[in-house]
C-alpha atoms as a PDB file:
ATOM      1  CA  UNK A   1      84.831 122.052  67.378  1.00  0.00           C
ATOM      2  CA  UNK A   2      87.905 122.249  69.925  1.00  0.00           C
ATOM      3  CA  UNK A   3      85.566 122.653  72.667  1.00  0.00           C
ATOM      4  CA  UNK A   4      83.883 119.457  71.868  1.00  0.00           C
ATOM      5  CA  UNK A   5      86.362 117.601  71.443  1.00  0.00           C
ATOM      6  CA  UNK A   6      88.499 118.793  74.898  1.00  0.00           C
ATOM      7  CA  UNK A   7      84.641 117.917  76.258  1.00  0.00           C
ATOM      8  CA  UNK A   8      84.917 114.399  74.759  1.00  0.00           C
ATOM      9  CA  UNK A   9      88.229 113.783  75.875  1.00  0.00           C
ATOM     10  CA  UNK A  10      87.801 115.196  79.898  1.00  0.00           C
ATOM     11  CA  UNK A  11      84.542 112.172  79.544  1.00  0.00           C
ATOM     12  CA  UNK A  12      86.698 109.830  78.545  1.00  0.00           C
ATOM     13  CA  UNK A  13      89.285 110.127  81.104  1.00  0.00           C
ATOM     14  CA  UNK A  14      86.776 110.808  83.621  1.00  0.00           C
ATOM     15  CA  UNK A  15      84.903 107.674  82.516  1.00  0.00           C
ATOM     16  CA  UNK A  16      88.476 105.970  82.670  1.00  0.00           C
ATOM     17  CA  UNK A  17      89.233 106.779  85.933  1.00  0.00           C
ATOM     18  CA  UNK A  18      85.529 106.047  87.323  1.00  0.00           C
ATOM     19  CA  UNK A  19      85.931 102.774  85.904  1.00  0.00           C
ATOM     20  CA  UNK A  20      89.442 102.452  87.881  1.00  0.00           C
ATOM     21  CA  UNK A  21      87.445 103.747  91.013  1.00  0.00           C
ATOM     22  CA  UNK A  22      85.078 100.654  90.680  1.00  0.00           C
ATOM     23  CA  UNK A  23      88.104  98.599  89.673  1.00  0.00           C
ATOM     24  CA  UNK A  24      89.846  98.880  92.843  1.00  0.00           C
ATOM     25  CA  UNK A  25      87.284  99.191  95.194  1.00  0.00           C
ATOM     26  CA  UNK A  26      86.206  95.376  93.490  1.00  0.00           C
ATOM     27  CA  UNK A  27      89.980  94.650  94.813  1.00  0.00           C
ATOM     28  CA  UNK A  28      89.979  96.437  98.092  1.00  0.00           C
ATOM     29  CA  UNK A  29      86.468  94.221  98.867  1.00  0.00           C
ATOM     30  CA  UNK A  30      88.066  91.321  97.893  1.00  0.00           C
ATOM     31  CA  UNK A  31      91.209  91.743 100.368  1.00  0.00           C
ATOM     32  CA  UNK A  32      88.221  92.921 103.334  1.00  0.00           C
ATOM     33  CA  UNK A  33      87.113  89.605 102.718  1.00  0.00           C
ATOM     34  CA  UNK A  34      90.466  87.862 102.787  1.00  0.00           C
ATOM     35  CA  UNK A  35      91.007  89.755 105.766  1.00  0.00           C
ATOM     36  CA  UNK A  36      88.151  88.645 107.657  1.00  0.00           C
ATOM     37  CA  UNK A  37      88.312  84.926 107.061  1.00  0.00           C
ATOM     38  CA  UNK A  38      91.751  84.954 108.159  1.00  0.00           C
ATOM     39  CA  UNK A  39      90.387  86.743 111.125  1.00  0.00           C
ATOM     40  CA  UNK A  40      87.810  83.669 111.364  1.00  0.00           C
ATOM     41  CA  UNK A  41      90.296  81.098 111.289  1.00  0.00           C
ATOM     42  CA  UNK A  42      91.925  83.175 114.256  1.00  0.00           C
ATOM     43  CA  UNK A  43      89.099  82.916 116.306  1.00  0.00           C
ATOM     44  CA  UNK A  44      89.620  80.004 118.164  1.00  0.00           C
ATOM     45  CA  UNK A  45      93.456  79.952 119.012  1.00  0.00           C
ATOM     46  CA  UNK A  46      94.184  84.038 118.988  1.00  0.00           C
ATOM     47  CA  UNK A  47      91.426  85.615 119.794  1.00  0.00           C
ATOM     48  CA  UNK A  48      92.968  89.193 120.143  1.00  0.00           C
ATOM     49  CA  UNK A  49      94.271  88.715 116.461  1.00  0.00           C
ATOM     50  CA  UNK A  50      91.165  87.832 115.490  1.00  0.00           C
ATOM     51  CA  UNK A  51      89.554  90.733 117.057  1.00  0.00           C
ATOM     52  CA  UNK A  52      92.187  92.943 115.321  1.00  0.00           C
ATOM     53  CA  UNK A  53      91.703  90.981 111.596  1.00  0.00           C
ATOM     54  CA  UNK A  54      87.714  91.748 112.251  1.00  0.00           C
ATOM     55  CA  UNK A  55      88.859  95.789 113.003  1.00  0.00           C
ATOM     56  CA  UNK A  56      91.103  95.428 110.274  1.00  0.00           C
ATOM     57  CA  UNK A  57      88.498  93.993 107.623  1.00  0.00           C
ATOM     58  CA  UNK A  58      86.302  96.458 109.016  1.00  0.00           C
ATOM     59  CA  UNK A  59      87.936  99.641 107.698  1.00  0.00           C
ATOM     60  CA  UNK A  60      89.120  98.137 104.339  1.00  0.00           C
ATOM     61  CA  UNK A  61      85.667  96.953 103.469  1.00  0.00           C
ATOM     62  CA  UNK A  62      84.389 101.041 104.190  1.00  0.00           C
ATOM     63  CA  UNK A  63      87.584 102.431 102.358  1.00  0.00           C
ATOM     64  CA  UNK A  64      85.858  99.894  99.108  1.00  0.00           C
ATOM     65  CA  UNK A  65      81.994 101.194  99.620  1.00  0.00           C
ATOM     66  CA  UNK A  66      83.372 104.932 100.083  1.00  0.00           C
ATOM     67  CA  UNK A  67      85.332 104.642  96.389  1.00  0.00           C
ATOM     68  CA  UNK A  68      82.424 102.999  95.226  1.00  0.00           C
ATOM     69  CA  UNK A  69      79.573 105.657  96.172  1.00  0.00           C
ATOM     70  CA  UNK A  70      81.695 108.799  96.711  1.00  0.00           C
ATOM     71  CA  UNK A  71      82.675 111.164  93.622  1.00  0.00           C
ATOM     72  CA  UNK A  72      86.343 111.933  93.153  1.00  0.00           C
ATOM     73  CA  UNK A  73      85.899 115.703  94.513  1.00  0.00           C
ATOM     74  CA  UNK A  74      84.260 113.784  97.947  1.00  0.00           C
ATOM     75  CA  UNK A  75      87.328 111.209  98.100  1.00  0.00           C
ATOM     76  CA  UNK A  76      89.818 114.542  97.706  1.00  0.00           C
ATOM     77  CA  UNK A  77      87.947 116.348 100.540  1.00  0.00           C
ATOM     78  CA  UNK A  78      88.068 113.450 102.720  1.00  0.00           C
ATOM     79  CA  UNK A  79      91.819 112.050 102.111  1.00  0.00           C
ATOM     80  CA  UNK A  80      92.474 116.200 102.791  1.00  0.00           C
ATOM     81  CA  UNK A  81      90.699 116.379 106.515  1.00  0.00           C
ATOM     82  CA  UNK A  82      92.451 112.820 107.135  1.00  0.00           C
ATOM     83  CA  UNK A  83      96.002 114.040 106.087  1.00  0.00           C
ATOM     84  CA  UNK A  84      95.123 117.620 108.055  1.00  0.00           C
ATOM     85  CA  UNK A  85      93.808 115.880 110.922  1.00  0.00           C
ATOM     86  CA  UNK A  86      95.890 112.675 111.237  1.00  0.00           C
ATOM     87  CA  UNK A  87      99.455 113.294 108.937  1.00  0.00           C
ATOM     88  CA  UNK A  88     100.804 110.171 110.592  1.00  0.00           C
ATOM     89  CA  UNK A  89      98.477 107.781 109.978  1.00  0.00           C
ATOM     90  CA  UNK A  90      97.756 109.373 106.971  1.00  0.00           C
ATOM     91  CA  UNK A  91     101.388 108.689 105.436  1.00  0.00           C
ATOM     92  CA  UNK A  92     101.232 105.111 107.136  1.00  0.00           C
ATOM     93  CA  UNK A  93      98.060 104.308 104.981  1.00  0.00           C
ATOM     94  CA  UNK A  94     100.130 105.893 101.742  1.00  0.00           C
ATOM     95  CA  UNK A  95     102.843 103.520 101.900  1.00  0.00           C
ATOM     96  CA  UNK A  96     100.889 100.552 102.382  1.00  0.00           C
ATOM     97  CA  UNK A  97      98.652 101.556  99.469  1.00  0.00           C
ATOM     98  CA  UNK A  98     101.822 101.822  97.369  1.00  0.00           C
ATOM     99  CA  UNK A  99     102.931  98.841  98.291  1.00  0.00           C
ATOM    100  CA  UNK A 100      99.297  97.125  97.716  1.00  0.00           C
ATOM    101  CA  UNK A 101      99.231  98.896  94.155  1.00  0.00           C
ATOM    102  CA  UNK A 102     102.851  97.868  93.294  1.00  0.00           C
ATOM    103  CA  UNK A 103     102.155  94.121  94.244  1.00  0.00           C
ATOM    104  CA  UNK A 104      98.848  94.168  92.285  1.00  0.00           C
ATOM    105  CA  UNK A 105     100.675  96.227  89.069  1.00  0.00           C
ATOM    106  CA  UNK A 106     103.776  93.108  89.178  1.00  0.00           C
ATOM    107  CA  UNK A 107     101.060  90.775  89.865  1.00  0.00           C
ATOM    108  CA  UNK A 108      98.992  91.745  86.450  1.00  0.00           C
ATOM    109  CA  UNK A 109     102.006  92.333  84.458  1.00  0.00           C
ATOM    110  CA  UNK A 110     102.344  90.999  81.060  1.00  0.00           C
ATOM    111  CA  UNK A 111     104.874  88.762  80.815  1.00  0.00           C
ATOM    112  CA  UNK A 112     107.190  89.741  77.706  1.00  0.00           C
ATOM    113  CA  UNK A 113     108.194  87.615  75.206  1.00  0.00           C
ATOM    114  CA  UNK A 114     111.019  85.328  77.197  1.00  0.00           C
ATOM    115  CA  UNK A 115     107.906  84.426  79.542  1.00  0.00           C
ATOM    116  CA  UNK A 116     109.596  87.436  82.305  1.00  0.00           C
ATOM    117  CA  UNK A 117     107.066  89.916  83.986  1.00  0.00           C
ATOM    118  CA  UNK A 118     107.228  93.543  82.820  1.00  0.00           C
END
């Protein structure tokens, strides 16, 4: 019976986080997008911005199909060999994803009873 139910409870958190996983790579496509039609709008007067937004869109709109086809263990192995092979860029990419996650968490926030954010 303890088996079962620490069974039960490592599929519900591992059905938790997939649906997170889907969740945010829904987000991540969404800001790709944003991305690129800024990058459209670009076009005309700054083209080397443009070309960068496109670049740019690009990579976020891979980083959304990898968390939505690759399994959790695939994502570790990856984010390992980038950190291994590139520990600058790697850190670069964790504080902008920190910062992305904390403006979409205060975004989202219920407000409390006074009308505030939490």
């Amino acid at each position: 019976m303890s088996q079962d139910f620490t069974q039960r409870l490592k599929r519900g958190g591992r059905d938790r986080m997939e649906r997170g996983k889907r969740a945010a790579a829904e987000q991540i496509s969404d800001i790709a997008e944003a991305i690129d039609r800024a990058g459209a709008q670009l076009d005309e007067t700054q083209p080397m911005l443009a070309s960068y937004a496109a670049k740019i869109a690009d990579g976020v709109g891979d980083l959304a199909m990898h968390l939505r086809e690759e399994s959790f263990e695939d994502l570790y192995r990856r984010t390992r060999v980038l950190a291994l092979r590139h520990p600058g860029m790697f850190l670069l990419g964790s504080v902008a994803l920190g910062v992305a996650v904390a403006r979409f968490m205060k975004a989202t926030a219920m407000p409390d009873i006074e009308g505030r954010r939490l």
